[in-house]
Protein backbone atom coordinates (compact mmCIF):
# COMPACT_ATOMS: atom_id res chain seq x y z
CA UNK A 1 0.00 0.00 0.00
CA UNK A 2 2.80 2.27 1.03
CA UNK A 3 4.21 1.84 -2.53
CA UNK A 4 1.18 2.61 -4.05
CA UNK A 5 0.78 6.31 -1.92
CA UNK A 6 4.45 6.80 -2.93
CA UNK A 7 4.10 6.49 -6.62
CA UNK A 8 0.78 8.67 -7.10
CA UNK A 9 2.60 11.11 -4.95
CA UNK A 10 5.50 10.63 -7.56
CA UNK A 11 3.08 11.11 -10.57
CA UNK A 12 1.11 14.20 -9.04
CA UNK A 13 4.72 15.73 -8.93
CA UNK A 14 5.82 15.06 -12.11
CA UNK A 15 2.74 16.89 -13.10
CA UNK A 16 3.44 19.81 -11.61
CA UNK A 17 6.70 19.28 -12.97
CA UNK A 18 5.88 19.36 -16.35
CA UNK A 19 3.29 22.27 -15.65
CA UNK A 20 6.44 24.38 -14.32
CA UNK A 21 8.27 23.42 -17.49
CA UNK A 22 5.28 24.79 -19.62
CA UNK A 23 4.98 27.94 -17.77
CA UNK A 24 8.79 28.33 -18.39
CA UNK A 25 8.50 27.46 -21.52
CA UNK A 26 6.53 31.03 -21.47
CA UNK A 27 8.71 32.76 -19.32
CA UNK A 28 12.34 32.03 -19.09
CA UNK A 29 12.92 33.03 -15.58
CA UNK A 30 15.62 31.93 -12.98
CA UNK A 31 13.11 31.46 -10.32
CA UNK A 32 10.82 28.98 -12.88
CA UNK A 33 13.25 26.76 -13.77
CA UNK A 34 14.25 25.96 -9.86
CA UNK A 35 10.88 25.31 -9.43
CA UNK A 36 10.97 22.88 -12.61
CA UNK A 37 14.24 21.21 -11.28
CA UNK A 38 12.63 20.81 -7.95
CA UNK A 39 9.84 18.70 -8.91
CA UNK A 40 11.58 17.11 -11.51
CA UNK A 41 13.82 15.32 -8.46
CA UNK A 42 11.15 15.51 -5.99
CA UNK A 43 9.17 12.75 -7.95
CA UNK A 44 12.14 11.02 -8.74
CA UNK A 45 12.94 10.26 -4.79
CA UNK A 46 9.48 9.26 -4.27
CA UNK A 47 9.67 6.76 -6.99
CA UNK A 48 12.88 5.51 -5.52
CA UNK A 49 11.29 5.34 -1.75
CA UNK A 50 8.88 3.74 -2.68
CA UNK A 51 9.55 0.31 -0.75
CA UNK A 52 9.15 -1.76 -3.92
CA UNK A 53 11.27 0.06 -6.17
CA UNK A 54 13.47 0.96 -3.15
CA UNK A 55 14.26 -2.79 -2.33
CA UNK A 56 14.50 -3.57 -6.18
CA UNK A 57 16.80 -0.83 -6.77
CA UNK A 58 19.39 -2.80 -3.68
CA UNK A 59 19.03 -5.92 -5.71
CA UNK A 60 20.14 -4.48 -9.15
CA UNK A 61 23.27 -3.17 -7.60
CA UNK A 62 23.56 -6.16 -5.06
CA UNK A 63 23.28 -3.72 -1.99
CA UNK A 64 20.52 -3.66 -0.48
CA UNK A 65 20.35 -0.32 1.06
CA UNK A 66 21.83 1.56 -2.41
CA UNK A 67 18.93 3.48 -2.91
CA UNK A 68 19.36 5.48 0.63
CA UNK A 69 21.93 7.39 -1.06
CA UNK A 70 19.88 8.79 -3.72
CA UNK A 71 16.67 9.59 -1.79
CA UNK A 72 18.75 11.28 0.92
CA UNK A 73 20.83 13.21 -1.95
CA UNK A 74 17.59 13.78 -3.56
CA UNK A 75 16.46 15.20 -0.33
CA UNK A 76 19.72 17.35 0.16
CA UNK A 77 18.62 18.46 -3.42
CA UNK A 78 15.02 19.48 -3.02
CA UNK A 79 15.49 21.55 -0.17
CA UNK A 80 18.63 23.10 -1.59
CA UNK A 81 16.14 24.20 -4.34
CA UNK A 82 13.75 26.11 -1.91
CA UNK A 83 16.88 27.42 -0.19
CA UNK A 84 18.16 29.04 -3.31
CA UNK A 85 14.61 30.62 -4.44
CA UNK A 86 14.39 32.35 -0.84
CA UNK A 87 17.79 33.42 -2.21
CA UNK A 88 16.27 34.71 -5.24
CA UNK A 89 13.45 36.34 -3.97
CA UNK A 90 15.19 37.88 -1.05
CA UNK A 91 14.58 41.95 -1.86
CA UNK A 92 17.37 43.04 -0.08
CA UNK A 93 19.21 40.54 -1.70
CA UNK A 94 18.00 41.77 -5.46
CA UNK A 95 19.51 45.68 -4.60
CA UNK A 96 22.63 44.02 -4.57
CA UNK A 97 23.28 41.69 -7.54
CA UNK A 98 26.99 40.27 -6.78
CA UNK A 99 25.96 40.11 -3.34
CA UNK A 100 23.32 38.10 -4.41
CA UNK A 101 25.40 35.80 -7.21
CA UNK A 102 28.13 35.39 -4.41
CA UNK A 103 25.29 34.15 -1.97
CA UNK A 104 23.65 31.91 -4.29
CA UNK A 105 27.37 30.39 -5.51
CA UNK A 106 28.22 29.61 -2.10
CA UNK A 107 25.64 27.63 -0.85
CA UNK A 108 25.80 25.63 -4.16
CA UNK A 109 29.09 24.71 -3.62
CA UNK A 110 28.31 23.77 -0.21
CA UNK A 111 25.46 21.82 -1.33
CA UNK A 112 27.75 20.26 -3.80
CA UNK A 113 30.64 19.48 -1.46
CA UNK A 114 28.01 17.97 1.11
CA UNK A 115 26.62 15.89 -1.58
CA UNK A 116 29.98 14.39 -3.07
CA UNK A 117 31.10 13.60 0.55
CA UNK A 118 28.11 11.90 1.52
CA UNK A 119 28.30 9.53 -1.74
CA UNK A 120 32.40 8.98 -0.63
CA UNK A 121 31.27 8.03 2.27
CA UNK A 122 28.40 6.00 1.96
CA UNK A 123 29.92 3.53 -1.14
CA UNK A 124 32.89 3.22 1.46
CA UNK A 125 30.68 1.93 4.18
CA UNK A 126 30.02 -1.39 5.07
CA UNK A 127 26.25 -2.12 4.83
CA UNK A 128 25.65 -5.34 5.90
CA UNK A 129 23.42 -6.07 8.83
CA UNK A 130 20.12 -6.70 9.60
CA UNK A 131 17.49 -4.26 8.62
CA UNK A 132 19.00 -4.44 5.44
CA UNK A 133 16.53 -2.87 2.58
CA UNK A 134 13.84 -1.43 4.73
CA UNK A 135 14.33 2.56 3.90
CA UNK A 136 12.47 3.64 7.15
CA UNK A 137 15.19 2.04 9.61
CA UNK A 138 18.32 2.43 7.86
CA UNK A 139 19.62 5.11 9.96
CA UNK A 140 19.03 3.57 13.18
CA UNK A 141 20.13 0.15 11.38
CA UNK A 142 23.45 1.27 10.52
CA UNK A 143 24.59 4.24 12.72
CA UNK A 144 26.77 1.70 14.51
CA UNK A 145 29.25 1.88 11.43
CA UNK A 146 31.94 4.51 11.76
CA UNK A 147 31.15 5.45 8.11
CA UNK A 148 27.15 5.63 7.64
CA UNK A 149 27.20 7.73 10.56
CA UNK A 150 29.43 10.13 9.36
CA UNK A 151 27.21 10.05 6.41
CA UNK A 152 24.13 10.62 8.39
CA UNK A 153 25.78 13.62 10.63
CA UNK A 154 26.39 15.13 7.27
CA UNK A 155 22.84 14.50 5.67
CA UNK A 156 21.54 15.69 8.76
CA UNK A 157 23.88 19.04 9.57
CA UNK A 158 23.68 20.16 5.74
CA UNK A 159 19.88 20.03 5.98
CA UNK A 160 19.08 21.73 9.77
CA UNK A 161 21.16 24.32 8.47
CA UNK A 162 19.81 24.86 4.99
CA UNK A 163 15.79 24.46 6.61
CA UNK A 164 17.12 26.97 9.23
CA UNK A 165 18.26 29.46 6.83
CA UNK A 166 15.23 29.13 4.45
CA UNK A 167 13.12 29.67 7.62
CA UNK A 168 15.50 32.59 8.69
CA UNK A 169 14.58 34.43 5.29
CA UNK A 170 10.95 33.49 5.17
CA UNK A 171 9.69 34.05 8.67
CA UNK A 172 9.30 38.08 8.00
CA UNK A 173 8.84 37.87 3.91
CA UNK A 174 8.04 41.74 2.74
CA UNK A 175 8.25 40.77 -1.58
CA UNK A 176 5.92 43.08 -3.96
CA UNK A 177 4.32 40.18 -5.49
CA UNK A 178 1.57 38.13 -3.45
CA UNK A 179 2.04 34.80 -4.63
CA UNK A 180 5.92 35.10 -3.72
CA UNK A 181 4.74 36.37 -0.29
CA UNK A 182 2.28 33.41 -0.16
CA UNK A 183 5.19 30.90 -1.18
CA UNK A 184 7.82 32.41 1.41
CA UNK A 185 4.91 32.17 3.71
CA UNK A 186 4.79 28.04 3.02
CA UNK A 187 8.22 27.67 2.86
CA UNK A 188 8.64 28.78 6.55
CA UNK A 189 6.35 26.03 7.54
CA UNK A 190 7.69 23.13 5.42
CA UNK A 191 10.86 23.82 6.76
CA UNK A 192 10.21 23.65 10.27
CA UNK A 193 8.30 20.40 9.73
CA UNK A 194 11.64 19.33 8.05
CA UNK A 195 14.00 20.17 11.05
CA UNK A 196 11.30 18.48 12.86
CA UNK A 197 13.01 15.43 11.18
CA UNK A 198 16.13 16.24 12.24
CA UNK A 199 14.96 16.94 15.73
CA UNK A 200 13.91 13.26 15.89
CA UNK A 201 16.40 11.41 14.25
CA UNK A 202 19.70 12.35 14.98
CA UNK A 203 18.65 11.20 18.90
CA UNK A 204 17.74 8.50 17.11
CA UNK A 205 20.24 7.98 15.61
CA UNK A 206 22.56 8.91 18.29
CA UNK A 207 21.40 6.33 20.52
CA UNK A 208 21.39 3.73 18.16
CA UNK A 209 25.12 4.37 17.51
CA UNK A 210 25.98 3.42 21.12
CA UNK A 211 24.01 -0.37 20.73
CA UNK A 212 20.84 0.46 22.01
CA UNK A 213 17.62 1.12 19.93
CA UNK A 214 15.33 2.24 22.33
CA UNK A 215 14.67 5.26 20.08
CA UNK A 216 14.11 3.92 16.85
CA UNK A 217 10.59 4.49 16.86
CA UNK A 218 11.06 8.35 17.08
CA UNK A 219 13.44 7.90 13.86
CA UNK A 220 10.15 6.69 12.31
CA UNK A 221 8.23 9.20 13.08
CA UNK A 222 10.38 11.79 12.42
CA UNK A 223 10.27 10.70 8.57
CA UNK A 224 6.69 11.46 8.81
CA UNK A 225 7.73 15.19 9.59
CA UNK A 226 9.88 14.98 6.30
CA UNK A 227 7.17 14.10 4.39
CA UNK A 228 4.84 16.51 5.64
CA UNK A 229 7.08 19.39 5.29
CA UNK A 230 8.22 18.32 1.87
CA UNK A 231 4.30 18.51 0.80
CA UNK A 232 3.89 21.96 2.64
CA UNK A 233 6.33 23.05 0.64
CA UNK A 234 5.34 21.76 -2.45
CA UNK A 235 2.23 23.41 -1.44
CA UNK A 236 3.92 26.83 -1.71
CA UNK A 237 5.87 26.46 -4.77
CA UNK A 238 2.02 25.58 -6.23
CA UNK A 239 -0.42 26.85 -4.25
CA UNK A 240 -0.62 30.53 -5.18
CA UNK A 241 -0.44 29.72 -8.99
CA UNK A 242 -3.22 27.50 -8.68
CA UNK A 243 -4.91 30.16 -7.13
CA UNK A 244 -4.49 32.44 -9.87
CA UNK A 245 -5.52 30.15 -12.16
CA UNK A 246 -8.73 29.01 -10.44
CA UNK A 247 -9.08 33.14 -10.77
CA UNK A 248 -8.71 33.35 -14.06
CA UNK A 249 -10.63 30.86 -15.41
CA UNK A 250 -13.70 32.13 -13.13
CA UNK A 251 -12.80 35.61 -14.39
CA UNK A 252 -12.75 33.99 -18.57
CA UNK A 253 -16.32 32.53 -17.43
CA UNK A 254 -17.82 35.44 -15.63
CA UNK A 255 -16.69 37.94 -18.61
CA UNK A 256 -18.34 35.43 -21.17
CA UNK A 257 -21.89 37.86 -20.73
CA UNK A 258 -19.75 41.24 -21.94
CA UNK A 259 -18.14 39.04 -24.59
CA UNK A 260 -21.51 37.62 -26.07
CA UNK A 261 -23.11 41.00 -26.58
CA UNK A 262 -19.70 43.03 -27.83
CA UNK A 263 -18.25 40.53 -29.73
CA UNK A 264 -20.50 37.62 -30.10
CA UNK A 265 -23.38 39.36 -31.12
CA UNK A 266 -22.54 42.54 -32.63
CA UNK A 267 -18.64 42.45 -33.70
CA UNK A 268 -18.14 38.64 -34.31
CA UNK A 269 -14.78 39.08 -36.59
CA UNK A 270 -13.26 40.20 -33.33
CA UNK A 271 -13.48 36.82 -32.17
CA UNK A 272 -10.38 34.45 -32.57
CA UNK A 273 -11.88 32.15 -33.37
CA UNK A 274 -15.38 30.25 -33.58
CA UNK A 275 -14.53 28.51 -30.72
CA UNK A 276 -13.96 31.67 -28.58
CA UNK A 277 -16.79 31.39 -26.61
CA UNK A 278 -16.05 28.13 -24.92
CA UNK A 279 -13.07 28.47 -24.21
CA UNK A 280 -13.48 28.69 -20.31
CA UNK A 281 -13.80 24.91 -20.79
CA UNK A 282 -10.29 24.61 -21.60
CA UNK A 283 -7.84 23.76 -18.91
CA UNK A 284 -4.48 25.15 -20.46
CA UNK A 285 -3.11 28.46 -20.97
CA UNK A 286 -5.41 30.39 -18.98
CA UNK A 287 -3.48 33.62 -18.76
CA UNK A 288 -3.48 33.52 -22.79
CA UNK A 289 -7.09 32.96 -22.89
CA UNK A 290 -8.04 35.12 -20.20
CA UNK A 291 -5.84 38.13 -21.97
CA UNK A 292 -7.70 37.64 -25.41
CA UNK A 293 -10.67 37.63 -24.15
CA UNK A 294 -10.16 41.00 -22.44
CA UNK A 295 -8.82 41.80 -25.64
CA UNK A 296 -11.77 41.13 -27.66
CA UNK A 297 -13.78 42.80 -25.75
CA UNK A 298 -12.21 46.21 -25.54
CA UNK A 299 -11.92 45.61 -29.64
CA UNK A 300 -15.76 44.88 -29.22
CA UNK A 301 -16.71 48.01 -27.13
CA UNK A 302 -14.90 50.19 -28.82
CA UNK A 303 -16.33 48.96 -32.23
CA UNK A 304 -19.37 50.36 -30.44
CA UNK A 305 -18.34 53.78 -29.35
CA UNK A 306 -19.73 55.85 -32.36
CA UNK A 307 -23.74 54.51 -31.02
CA UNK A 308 -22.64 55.54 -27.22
CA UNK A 309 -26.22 57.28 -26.67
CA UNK A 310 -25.95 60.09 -24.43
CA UNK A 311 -29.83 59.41 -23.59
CA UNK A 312 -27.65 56.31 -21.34
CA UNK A 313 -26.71 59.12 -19.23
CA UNK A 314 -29.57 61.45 -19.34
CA UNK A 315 -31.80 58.00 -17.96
CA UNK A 316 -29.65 57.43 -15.23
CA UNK A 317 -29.24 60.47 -14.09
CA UNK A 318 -33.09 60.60 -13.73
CA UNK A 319 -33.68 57.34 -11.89
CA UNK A 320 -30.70 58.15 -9.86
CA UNK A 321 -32.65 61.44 -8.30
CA UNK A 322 -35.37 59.10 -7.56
CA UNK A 323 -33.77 56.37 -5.74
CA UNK A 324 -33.31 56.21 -2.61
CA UNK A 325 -30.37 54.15 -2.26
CA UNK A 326 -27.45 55.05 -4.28
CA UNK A 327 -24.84 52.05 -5.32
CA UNK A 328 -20.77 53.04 -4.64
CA UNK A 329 -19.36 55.05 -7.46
CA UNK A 330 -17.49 52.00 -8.90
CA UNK A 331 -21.14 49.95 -9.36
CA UNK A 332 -22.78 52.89 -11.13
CA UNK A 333 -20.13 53.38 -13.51
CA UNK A 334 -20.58 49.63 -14.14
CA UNK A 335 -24.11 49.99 -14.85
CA UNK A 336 -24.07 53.07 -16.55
CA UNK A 337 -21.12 51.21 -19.03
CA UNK A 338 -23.31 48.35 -19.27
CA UNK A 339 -26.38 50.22 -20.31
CA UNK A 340 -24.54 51.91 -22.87
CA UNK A 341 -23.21 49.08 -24.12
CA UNK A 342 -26.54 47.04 -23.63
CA UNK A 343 -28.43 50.50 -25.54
CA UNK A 344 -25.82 50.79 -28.59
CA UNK A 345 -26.14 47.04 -29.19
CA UNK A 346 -29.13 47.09 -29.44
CA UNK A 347 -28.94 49.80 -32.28
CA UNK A 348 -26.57 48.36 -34.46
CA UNK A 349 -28.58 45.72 -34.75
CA UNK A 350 -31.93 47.42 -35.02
CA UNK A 351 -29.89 49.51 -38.05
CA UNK A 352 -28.19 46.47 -39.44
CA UNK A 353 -31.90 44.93 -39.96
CA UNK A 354 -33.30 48.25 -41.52
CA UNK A 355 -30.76 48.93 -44.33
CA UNK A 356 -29.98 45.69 -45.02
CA UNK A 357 -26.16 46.09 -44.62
CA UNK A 358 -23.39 44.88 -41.52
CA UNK A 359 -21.95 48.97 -42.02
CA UNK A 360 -24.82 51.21 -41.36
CA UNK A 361 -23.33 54.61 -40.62
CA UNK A 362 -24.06 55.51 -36.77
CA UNK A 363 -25.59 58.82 -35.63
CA UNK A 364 -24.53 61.82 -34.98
CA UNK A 365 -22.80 63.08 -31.63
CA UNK A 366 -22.05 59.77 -30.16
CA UNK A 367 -21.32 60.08 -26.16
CA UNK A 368 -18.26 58.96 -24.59
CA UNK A 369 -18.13 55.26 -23.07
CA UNK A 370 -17.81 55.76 -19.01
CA UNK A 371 -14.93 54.19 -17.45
CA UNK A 372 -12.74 54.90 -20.29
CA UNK A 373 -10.22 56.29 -18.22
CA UNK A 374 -9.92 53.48 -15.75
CA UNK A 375 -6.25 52.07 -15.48
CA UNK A 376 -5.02 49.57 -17.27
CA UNK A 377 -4.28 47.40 -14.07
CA UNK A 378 -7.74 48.01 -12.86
CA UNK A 379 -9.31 47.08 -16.12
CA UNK A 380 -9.93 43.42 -15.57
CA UNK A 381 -11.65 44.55 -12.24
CA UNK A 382 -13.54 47.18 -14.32
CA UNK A 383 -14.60 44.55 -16.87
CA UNK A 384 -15.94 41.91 -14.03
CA UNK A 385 -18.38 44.58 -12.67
CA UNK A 386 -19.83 46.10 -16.06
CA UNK A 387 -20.46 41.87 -17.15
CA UNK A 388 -21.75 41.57 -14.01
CA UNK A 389 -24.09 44.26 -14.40
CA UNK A 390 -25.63 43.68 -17.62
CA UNK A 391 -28.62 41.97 -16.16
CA UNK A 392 -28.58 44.41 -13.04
CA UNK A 393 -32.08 45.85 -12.10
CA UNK A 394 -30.87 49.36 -12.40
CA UNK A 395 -29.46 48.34 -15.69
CA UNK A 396 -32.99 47.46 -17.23
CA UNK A 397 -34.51 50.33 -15.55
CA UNK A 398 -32.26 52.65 -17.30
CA UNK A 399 -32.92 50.82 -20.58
CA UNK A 400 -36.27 51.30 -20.14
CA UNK A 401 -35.85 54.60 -19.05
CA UNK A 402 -33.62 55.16 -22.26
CA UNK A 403 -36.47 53.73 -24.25
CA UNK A 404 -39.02 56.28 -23.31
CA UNK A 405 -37.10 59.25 -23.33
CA UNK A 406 -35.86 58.17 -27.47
CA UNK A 407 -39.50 57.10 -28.08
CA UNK A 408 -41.17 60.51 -26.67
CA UNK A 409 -38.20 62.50 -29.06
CA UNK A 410 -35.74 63.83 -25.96
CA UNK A 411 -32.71 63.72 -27.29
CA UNK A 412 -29.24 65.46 -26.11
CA UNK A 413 -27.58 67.88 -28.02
CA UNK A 414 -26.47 66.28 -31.66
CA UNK A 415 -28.27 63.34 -30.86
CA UNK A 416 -31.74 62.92 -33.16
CA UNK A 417 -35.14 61.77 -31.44
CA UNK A 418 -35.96 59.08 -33.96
């Protein structure tokens, strides 16, 4: 069973894996293709502790206990991956770029040295013994030779030190972007989970050194800690992008209204492609999707400027001395956008069916669109409320409204009755 749990956890990494190496693929940056390398060897040392492959692994090389070395290297490795992105994404680190490359260079090299010592001494080591090929005792099993536990004080100094550094640098994390904040934030946790591990072994270990194994079981446990920090930390390296992404592909559904009556409806050669509208079904390249659709749509409303009716504004402004209640600035923008919208729609298409042609020249004195002047990093945000608001009660009452005053011949300066 215990196999089994290893290798899905194996495969779910690999995923992640190769969804780091798409997103890289993207964006070439530093801090992506750590996180690439990361899971890359992550889910290679769960397929190798797995106990099957773990015990299969000792009989192709005749040693029972071979594959210790690689899991625990792989281990070394993983977290020296984390360690070096809290490197990366250390800001006062960044004002200082040699600082920074000087930093980063030597804790690889101690990483490195740690690593090629450990394999020196482990392949020197006499590993016979009982206990031979079960990877959950082999510390306690073999910390009475001179040689494994050398091995093991190494594996075990290299990695309270590297946990306690990464912790060190994410325990107050002040980054501009969110998700980095929300990965330091992780990081901190998986890493005292990890020392947790070395909090209960090297006792462990320790005692079992002198002959006795009275604390073996606490060796055991303290591999749960591993695990669990390993998967917290995963957790940070992943969680804030799925996040986003979740976001995004609510945001691609929840704009689909806007899209429909811009570009579906009244400006379809704006679309990419046929397809365009359900695309919020697909599961890749969300961002890209996400970006054309906001695209389209701004292609779509501004297609509709020239039959911006400034009756839109004239019927608000009348139900809005009326009501009792008024919505936040930022909500009767959206509505009054959406009305617009909604209004000059509906004309295009009411002139597109009465001449006959997919050109009809608009009318005179169009009115400006409202919210024009939003920024572009509040634009998405923007976009969300006026879809949202299409359907609005204040948004049919102003279409009605809208209605009336055309219908009865009140129209604004350079705008005709009829």
């Amino acid at each position: 069973m215990s196999t089994v749990v290893y290798l899905f956890i194996a495969v779910l990494v690999l995923a992640l894996a190769l969804w780091k190496i798409t997103a890289l693929l993207r964006d070439p940056t530093p801090a992506l293709a750590v996180m690439a390398s990361n899971f890359l060897v992550a889910s290679a040392v769960y397929v190798m502790a797995a106990p099957l492959v773990y015990r299969k692994l000792g009989e192709a090389f005749d040693r029972p206990s071979f594959a210790t070395l690689p899991v625990y290297v792989g281990i070394l490795v993983c977290f020296a991956h984390l360690h070096l992105l809290t490197l990366l994404w250390d800001p006062d680190l960044r004002q200082h770029p040699v600082r920074l490359h000087r930093t980063i260079a030597a804790w690889t090299l101690t990483y490195l040295l740690a690593t090629a010592a450990m394999t020196v001494l482990f392949c020197s080591a006499d590993l016979s013994g009982p206990g031979d090929g079960d990877p959950l005792t082999f510390n306690t099993d073999h910390a009475d030779d001179p040689l494994v536990l050398l091995f093991l004080a190494l594996f075990l100094a290299i990695l309270a030190t590297g946990t306690l550094s990464t912790y060190r640098r994410c325990r107050n994390p002040q980054p501009d972007d969110p998700r980095i904040e929300h990965a330091l934030a992780w990081f901190a946790r998986g890493s005292l989970l990890v020392f947790g591990y070395v909090l209960c072994n090297a006792p462990a270990i320790a005692v079992a050194a002198t002959g006795s194994h009275a604390l073996d079981h606490i060796g055991v446990i303290g591999s749960t800690f591993g695990a669990g920090g390993a998967l917290v930390a995963s957790y940070g390296l992943t969680g804030a992008a799925v996040s986003a992404w979740r976001r995004e592909r609510r945001d691609i559904k929840k704009l689909r209204p806007l899209w429909n009556l811009v570009v579906r409806d009244a400006n379809a050669a704006f679309a990419l492609s046929a397809h365009s509208a359900r695309s919020h079904r697909r599961l890749m390249n969300r961002q890209y999707l996400l970006t054309r659709r906001i695209i389209e749509i701004h292609d779509g409303m501004q297609a509709l400027g020239p039959w911006i009716s400034p009756l839109v504004t004239d019927a608000l402004d009348r139900l809005q001395q009326t009501r009792p209640e008024q919505l936040p600035e930022s909500e009767l923008t959206a509505v009054a956008t959406a009305a617009a919208l909604r209004d000059a729609a509906r004309l295009l298409r009411s002139a597109r069916m009465e001449l006959a042609t997919d050109a009809p020249a608009p009318p005179p004195g169009p009115a400006p669109l409202p919210g024009r002047r939003t920024r572009a990093v509040d634009e998405r945000q923007r976009l969300l409320l006026v879809s949202g608001a299409l359907d609005h009660p204040l948004t049919k009452a102003v279409l009605a409204e809208t209605h009336a005053l055309r219908t009865d011949g009140i129209a604004s300066p350079g705008q005709s009755g009829g």
